[in-house]
PDB file of N, CA and C in Angstrom:
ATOM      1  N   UNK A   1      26.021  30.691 -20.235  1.00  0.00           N
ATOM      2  CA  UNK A   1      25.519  30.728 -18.881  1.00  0.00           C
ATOM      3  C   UNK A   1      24.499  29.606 -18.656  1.00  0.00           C
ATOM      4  N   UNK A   2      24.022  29.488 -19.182  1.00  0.00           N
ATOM      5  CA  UNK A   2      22.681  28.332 -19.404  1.00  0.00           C
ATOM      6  C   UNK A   2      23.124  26.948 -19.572  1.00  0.00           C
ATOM      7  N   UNK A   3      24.155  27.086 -20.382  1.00  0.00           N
ATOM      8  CA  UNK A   3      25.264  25.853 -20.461  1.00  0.00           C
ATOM      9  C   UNK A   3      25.823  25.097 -18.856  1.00  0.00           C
ATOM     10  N   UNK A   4      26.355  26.211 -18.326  1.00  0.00           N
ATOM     11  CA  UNK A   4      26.839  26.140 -16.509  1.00  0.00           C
ATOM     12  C   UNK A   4      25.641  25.809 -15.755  1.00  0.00           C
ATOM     13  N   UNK A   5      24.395  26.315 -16.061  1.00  0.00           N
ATOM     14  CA  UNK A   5      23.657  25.874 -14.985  1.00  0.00           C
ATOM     15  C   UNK A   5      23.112  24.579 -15.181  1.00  0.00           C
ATOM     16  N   UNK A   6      22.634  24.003 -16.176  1.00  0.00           N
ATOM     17  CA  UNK A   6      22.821  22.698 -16.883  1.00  0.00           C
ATOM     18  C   UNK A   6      23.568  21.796 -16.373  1.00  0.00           C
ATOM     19  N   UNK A   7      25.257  21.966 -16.444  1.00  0.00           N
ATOM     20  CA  UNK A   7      25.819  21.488 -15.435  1.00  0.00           C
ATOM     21  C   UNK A   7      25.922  21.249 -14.361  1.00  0.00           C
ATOM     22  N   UNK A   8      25.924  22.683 -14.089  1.00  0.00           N
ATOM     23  CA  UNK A   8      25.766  22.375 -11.840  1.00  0.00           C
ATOM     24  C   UNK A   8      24.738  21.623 -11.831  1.00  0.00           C
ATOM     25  N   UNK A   9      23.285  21.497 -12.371  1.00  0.00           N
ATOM     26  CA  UNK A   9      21.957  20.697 -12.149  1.00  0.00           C
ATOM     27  C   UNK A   9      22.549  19.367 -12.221  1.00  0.00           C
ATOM     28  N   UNK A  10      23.130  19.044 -13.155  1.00  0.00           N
ATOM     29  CA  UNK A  10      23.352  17.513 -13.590  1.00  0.00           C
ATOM     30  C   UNK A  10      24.486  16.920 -12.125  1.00  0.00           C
ATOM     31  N   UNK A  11      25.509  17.846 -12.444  1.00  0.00           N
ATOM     32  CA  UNK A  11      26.504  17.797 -10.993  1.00  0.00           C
ATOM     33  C   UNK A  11      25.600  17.551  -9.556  1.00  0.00           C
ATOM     34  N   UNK A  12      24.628  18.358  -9.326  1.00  0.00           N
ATOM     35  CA  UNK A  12      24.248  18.399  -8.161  1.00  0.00           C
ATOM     36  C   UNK A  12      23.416  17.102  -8.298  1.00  0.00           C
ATOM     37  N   UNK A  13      22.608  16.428  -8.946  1.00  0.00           N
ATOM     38  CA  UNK A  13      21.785  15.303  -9.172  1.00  0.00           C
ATOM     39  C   UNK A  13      22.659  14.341  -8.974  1.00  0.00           C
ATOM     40  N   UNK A  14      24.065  14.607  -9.467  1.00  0.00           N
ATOM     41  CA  UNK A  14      24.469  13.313 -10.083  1.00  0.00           C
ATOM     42  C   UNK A  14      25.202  12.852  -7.936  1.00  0.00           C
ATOM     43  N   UNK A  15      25.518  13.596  -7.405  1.00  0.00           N
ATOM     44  CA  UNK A  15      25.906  13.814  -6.465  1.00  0.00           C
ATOM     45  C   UNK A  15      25.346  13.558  -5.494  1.00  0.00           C
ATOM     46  N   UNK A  16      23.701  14.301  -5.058  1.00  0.00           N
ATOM     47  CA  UNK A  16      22.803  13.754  -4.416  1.00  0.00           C
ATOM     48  C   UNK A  16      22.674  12.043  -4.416  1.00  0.00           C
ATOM     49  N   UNK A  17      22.360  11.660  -5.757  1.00  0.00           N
ATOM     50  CA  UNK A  17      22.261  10.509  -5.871  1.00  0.00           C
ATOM     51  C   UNK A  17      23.190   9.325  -5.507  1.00  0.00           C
ATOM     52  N   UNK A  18      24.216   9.702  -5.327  1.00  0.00           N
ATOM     53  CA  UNK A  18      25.598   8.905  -4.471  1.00  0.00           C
ATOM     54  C   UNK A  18      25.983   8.834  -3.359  1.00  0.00           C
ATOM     55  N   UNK A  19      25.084   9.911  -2.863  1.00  0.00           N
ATOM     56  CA  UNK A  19      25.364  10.327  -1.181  1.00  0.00           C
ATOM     57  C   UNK A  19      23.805   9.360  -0.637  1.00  0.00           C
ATOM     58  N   UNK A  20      22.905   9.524  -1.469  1.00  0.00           N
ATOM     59  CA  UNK A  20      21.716   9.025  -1.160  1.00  0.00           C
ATOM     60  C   UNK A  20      21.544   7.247  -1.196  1.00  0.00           C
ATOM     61  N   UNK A  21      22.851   6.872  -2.380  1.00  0.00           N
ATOM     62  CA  UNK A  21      22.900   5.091  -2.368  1.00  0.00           C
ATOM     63  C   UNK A  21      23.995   4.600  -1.316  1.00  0.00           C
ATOM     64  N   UNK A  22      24.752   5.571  -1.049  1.00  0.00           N
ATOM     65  CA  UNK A  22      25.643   5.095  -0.079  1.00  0.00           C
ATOM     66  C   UNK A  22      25.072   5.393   1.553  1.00  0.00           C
ATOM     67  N   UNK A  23      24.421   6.423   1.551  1.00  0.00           N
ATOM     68  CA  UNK A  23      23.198   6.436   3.090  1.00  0.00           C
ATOM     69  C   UNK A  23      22.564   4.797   3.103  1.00  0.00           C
ATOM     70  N   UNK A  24      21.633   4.582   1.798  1.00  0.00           N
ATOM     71  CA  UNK A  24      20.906   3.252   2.162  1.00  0.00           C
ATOM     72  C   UNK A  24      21.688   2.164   2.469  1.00  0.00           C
ATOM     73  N   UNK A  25      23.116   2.037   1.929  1.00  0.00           N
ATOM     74  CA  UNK A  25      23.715   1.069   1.424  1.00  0.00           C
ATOM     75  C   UNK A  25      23.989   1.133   3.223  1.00  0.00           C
ATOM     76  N   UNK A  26      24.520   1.704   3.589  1.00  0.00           N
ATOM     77  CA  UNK A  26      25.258   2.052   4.904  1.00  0.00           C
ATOM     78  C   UNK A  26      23.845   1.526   5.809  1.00  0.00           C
ATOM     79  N   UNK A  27      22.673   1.849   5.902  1.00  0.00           N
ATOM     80  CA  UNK A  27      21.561   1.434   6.496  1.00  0.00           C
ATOM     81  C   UNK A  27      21.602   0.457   6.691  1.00  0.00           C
ATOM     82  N   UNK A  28      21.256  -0.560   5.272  1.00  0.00           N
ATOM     83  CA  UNK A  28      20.972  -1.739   4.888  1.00  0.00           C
ATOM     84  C   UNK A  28      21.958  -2.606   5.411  1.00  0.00           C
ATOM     85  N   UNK A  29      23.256  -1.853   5.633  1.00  0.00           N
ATOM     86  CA  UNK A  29      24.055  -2.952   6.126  1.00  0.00           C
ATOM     87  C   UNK A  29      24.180  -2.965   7.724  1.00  0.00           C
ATOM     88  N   UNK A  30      23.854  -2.045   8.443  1.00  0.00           N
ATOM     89  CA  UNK A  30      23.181  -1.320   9.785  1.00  0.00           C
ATOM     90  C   UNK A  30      22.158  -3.280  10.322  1.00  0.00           C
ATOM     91  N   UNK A  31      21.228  -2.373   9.084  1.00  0.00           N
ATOM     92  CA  UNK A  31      19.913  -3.749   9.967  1.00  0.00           C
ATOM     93  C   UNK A  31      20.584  -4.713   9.911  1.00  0.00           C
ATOM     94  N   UNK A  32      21.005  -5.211   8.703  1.00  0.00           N
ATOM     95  CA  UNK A  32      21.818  -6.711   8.574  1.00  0.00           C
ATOM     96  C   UNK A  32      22.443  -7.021  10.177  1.00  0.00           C
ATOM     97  N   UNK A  33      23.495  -6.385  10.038  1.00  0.00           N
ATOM     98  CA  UNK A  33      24.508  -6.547  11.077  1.00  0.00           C
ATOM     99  C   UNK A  33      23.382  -6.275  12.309  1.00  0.00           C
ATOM    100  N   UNK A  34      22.710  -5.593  12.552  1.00  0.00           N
ATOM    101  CA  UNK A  34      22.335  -5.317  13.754  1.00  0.00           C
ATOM    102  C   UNK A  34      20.943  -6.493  14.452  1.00  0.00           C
ATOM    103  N   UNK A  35      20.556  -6.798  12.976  1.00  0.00           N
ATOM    104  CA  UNK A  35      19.814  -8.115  13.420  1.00  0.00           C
ATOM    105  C   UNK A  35      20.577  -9.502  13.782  1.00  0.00           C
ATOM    106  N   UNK A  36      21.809  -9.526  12.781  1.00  0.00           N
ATOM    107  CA  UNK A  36      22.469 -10.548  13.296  1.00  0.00           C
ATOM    108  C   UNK A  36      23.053 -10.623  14.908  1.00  0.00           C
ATOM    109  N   UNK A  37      23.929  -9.896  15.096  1.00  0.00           N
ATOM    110  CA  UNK A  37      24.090  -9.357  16.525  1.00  0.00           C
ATOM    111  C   UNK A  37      22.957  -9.509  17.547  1.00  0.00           C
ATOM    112  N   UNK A  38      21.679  -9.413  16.903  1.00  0.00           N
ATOM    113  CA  UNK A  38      20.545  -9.120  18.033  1.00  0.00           C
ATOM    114  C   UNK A  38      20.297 -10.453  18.376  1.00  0.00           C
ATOM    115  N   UNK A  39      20.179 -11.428  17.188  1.00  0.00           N
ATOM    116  CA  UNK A  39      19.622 -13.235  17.505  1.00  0.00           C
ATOM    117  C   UNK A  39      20.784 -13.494  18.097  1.00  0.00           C
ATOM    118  N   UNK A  40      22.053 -13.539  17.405  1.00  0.00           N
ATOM    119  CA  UNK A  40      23.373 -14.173  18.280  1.00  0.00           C
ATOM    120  C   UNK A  40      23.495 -13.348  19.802  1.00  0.00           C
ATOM    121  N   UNK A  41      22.982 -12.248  19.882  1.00  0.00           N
ATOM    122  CA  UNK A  41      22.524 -12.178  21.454  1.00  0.00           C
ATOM    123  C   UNK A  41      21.535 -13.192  22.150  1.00  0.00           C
ATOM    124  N   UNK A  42      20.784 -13.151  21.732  1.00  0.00           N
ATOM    125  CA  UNK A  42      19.115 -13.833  22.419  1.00  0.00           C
ATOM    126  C   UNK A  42      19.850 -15.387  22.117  1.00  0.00           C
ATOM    127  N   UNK A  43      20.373 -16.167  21.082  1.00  0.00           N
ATOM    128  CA  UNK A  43      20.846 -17.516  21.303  1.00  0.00           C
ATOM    129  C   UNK A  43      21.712 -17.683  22.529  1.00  0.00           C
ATOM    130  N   UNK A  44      22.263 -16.626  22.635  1.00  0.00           N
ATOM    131  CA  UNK A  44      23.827 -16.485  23.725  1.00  0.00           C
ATOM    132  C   UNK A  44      23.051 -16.746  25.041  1.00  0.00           C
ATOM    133  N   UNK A  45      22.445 -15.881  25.138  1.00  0.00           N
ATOM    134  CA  UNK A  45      21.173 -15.632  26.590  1.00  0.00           C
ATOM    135  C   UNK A  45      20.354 -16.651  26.841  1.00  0.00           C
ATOM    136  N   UNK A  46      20.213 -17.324  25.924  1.00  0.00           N
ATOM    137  CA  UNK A  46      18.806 -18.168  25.389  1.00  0.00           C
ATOM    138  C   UNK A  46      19.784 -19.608  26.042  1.00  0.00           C
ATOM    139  N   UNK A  47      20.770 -19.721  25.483  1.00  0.00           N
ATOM    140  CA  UNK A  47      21.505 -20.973  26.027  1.00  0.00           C
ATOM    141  C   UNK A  47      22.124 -20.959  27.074  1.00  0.00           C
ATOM    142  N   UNK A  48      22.435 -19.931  28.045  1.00  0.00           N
ATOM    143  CA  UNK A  48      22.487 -19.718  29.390  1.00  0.00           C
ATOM    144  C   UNK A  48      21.640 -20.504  30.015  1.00  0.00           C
ATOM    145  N   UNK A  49      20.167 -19.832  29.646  1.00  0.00           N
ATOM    146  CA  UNK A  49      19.008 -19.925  31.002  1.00  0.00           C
ATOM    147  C   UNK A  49      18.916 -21.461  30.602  1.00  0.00           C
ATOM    148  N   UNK A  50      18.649 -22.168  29.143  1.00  0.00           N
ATOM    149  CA  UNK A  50      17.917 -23.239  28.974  1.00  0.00           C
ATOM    150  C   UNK A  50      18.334 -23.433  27.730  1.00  0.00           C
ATOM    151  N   UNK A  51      19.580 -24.492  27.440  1.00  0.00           N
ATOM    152  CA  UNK A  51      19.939 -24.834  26.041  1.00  0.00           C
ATOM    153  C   UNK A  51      18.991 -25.697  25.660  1.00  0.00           C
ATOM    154  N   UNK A  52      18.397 -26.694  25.772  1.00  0.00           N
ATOM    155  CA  UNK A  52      17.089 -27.931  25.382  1.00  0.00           C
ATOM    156  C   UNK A  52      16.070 -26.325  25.093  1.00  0.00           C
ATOM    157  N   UNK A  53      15.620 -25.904  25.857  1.00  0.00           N
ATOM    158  CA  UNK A  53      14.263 -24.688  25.172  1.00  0.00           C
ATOM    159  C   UNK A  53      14.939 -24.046  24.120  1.00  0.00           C
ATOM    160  N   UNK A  54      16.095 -23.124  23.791  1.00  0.00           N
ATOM    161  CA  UNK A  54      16.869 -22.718  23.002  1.00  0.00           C
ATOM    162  C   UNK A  54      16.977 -23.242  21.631  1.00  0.00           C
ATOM    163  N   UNK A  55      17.659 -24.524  22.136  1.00  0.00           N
ATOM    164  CA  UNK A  55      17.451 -25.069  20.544  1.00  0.00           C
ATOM    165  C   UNK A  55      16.268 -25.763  20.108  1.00  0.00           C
ATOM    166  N   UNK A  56      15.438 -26.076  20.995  1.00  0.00           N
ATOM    167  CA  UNK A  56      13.935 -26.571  20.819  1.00  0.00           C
ATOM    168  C   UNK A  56      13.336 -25.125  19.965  1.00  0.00           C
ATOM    169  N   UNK A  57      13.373 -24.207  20.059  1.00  0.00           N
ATOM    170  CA  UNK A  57      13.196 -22.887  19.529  1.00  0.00           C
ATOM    171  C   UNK A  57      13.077 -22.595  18.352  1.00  0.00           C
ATOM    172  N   UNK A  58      14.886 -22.988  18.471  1.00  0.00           N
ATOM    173  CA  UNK A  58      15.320 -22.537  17.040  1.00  0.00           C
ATOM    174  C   UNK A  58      14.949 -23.404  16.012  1.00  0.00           C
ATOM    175  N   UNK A  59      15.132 -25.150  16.448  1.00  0.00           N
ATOM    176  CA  UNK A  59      14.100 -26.171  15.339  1.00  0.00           C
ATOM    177  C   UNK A  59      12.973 -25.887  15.414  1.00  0.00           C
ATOM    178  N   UNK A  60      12.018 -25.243  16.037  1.00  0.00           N
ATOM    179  CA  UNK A  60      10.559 -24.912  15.532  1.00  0.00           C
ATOM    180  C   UNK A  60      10.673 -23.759  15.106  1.00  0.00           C
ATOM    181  N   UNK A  61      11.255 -22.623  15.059  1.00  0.00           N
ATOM    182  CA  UNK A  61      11.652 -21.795  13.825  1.00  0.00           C
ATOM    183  C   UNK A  61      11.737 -21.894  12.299  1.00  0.00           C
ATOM    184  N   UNK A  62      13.184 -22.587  12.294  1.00  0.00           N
ATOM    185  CA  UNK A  62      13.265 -23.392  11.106  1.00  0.00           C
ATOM    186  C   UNK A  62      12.645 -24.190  10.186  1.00  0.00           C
ATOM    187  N   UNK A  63      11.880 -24.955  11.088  1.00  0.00           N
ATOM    188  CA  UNK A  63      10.328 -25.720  10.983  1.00  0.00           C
ATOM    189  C   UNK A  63       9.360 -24.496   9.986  1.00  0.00           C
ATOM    190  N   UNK A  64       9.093 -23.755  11.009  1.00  0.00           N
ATOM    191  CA  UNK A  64       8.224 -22.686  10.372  1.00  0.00           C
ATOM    192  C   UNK A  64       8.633 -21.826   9.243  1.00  0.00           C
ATOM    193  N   UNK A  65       9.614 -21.525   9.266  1.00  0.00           N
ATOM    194  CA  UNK A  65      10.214 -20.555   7.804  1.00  0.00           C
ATOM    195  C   UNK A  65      10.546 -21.785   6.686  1.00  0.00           C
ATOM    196  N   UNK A  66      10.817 -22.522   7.277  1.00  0.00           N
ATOM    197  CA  UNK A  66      10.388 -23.809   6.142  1.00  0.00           C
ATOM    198  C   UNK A  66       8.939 -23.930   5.539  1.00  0.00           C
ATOM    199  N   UNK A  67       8.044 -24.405   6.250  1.00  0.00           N
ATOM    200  CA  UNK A  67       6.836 -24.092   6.264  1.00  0.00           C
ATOM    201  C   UNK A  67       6.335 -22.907   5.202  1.00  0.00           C
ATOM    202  N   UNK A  68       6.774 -22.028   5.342  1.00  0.00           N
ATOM    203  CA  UNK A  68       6.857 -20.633   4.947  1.00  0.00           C
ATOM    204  C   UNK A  68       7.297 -20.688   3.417  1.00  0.00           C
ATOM    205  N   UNK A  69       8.423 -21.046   3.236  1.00  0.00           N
ATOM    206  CA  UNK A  69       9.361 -21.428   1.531  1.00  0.00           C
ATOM    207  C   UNK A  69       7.872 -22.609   1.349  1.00  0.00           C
ATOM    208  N   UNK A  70       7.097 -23.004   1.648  1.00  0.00           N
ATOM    209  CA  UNK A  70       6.979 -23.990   0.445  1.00  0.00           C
ATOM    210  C   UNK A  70       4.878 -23.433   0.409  1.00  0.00           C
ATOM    211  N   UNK A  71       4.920 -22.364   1.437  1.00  0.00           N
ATOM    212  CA  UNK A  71       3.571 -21.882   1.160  1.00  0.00           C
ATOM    213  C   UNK A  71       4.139 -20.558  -0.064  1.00  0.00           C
ATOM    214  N   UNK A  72       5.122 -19.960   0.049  1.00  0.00           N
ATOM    215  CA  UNK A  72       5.916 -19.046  -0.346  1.00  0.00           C
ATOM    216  C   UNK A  72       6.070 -19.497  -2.041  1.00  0.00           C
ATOM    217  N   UNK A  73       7.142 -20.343  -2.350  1.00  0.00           N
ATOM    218  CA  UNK A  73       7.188 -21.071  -3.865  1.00  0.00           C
ATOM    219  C   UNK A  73       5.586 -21.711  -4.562  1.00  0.00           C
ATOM    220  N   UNK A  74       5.117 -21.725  -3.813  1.00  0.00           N
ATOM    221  CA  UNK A  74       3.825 -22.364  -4.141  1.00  0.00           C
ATOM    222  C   UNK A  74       3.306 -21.674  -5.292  1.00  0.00           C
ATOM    223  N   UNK A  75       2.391 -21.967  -6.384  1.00  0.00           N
ATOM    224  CA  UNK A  75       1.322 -20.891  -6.840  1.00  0.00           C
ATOM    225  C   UNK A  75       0.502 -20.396  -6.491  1.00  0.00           C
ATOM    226  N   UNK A  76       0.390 -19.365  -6.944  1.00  0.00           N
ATOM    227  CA  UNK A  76      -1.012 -18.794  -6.326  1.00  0.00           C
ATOM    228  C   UNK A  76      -2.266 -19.613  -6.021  1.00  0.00           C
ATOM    229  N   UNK A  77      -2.705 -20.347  -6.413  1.00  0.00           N
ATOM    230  CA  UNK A  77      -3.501 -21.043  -7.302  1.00  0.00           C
ATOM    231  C   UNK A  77      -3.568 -22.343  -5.833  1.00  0.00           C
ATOM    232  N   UNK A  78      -2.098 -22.612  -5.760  1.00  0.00           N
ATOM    233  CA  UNK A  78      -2.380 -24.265  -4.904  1.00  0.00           C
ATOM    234  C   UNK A  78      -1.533 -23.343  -3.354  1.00  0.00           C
ATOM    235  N   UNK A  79      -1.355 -22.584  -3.409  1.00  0.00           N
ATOM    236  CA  UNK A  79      -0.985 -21.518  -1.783  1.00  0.00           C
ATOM    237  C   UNK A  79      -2.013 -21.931  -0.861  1.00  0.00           C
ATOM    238  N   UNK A  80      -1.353 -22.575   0.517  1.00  0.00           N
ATOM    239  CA  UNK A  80      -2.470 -22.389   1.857  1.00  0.00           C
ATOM    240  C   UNK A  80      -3.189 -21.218   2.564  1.00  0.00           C
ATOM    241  N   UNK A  81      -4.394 -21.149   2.855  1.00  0.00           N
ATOM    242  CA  UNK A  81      -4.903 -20.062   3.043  1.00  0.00           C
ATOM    243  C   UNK A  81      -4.761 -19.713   4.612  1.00  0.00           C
ATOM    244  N   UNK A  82      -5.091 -18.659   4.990  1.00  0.00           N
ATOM    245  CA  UNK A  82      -5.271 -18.859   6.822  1.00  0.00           C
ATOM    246  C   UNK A  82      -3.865 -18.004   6.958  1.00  0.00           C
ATOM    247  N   UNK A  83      -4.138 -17.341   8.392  1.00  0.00           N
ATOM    248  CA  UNK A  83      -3.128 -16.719   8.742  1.00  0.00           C
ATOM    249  C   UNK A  83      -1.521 -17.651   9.064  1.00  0.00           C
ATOM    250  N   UNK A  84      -1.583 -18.914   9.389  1.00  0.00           N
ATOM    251  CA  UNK A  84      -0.554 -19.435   9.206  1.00  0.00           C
ATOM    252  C   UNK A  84       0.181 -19.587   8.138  1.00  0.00           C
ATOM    253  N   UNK A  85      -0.414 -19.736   7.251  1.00  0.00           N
ATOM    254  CA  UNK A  85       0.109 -19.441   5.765  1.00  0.00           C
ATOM    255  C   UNK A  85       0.922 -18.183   5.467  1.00  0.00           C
ATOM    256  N   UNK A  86       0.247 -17.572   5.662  1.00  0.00           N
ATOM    257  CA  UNK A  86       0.670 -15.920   5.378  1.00  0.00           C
ATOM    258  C   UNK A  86       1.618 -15.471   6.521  1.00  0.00           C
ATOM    259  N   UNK A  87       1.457 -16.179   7.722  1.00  0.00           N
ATOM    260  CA  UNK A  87       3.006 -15.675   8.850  1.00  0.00           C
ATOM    261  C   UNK A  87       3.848 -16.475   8.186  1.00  0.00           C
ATOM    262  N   UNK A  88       4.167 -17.529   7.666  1.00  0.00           N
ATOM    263  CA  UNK A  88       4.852 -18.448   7.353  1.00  0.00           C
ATOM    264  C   UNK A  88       5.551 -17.986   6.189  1.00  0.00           C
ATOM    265  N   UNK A  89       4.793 -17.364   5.019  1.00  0.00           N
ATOM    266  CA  UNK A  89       5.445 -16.889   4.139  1.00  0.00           C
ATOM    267  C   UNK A  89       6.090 -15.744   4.362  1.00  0.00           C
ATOM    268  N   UNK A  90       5.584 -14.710   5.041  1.00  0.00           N
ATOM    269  CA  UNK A  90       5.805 -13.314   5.527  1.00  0.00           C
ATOM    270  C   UNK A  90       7.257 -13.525   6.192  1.00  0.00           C
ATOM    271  N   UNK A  91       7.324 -14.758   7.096  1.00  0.00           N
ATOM    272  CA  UNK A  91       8.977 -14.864   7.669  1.00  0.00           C
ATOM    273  C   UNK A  91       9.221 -15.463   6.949  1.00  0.00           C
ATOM    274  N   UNK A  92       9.572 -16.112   5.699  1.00  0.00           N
ATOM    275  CA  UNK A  92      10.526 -16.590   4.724  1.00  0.00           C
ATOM    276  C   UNK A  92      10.668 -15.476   3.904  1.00  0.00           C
ATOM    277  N   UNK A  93       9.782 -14.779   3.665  1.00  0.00           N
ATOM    278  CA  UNK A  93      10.434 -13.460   2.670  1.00  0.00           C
ATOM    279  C   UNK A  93      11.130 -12.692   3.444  1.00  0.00           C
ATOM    280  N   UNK A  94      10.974 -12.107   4.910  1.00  0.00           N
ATOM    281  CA  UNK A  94      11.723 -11.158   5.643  1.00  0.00           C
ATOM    282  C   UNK A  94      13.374 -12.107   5.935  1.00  0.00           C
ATOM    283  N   UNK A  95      13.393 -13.333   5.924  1.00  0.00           N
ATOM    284  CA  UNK A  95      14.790 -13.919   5.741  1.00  0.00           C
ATOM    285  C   UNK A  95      15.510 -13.968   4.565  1.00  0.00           C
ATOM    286  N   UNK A  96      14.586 -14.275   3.310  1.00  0.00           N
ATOM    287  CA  UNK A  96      15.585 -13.906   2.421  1.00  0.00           C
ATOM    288  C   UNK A  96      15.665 -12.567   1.698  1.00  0.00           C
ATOM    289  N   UNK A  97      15.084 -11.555   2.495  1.00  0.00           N
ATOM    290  CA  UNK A  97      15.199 -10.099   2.190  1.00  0.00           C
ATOM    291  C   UNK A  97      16.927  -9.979   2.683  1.00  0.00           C
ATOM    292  N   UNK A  98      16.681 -10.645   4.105  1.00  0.00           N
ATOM    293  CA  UNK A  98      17.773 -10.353   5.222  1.00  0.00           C
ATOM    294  C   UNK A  98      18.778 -10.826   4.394  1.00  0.00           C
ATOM    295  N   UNK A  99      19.184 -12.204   3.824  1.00  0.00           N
ATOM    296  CA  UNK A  99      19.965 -12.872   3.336  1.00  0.00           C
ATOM    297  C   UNK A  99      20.797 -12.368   2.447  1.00  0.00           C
ATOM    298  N   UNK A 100      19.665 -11.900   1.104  1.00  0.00           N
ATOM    299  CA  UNK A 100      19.810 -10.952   0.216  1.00  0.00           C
ATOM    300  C   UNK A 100      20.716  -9.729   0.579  1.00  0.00           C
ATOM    301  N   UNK A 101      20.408  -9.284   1.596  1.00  0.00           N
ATOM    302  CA  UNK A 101      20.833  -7.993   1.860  1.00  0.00           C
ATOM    303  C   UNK A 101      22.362  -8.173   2.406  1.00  0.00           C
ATOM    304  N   UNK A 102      22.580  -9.163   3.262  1.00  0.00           N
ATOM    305  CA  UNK A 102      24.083 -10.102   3.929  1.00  0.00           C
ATOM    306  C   UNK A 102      24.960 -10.300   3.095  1.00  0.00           C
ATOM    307  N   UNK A 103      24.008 -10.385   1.331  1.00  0.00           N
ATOM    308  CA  UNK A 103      24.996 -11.436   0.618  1.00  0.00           C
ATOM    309  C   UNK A 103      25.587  -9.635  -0.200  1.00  0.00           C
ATOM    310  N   UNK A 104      24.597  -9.036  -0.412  1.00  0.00           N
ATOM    311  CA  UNK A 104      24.985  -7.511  -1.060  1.00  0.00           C
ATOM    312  C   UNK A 104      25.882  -6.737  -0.135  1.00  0.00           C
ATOM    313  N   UNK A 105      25.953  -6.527   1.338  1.00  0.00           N
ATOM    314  CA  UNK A 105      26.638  -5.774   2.314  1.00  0.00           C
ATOM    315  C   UNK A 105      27.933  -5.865   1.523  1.00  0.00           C
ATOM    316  N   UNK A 106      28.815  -5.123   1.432  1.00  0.00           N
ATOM    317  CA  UNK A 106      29.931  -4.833   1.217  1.00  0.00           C
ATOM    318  C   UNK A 106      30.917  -4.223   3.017  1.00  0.00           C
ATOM    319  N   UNK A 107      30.273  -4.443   4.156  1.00  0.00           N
ATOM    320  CA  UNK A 107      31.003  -3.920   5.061  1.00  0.00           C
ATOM    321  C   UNK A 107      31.771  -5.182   5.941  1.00  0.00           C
ATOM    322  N   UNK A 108      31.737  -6.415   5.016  1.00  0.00           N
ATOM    323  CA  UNK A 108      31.847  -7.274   6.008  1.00  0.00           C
ATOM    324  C   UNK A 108      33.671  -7.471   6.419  1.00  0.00           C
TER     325      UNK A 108
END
């Protein structure tokens, strides 16, 4: 008897835990997709009203999450200080969180 409940415990763990990586997995691929969708909206919209502001935008973006990778790779030690620093890095890690997460999605 003790043997069976042993089991069902392990069964029920082992179970939870598959329902619980495939919830995140299913999430994770949620934001992905749903952030992508959200910018390729706002570019779509964005180049309606004003393609020159649009892509003026998006190169000072790029600019900045650039910016960002090289306050980001930096050492601790030689890292820029100041809140520009730290937005700069803060959106290069939330892109290659995103990236990361694009390149793991399995729903594509």
């Amino acid at each position: 008897m003790r043997v069976l409940v042993k089991v069902a415990k392990g069964v029920g763990e082992f179970v939870g835990e598959l329902v619980g990586e495939a919830v995140l997995e299913a999430l994770a691929c949620l934001l992905v997709l749903g952030t992508l969708l959200g910018v390729g909206f706002l570019v779509i919209q964005g180049m309606r009203v004003s393609p020159a502001g649009t892509a003026t935008a998006g190169g000072l973006f790029v600019l900045f999450a650039g910016y960002g990778a090289v306050q980001f790779l930096r050492g601790p030690e030689r890292r820029g200080k100041g809140r520009l620093a730290a937005a700069g890095a803060g959106t290069f890690g939330a892109l290659l969180v995103l990236a990361f997460l694009a390149l793991y999605c399995s729903c594509w």
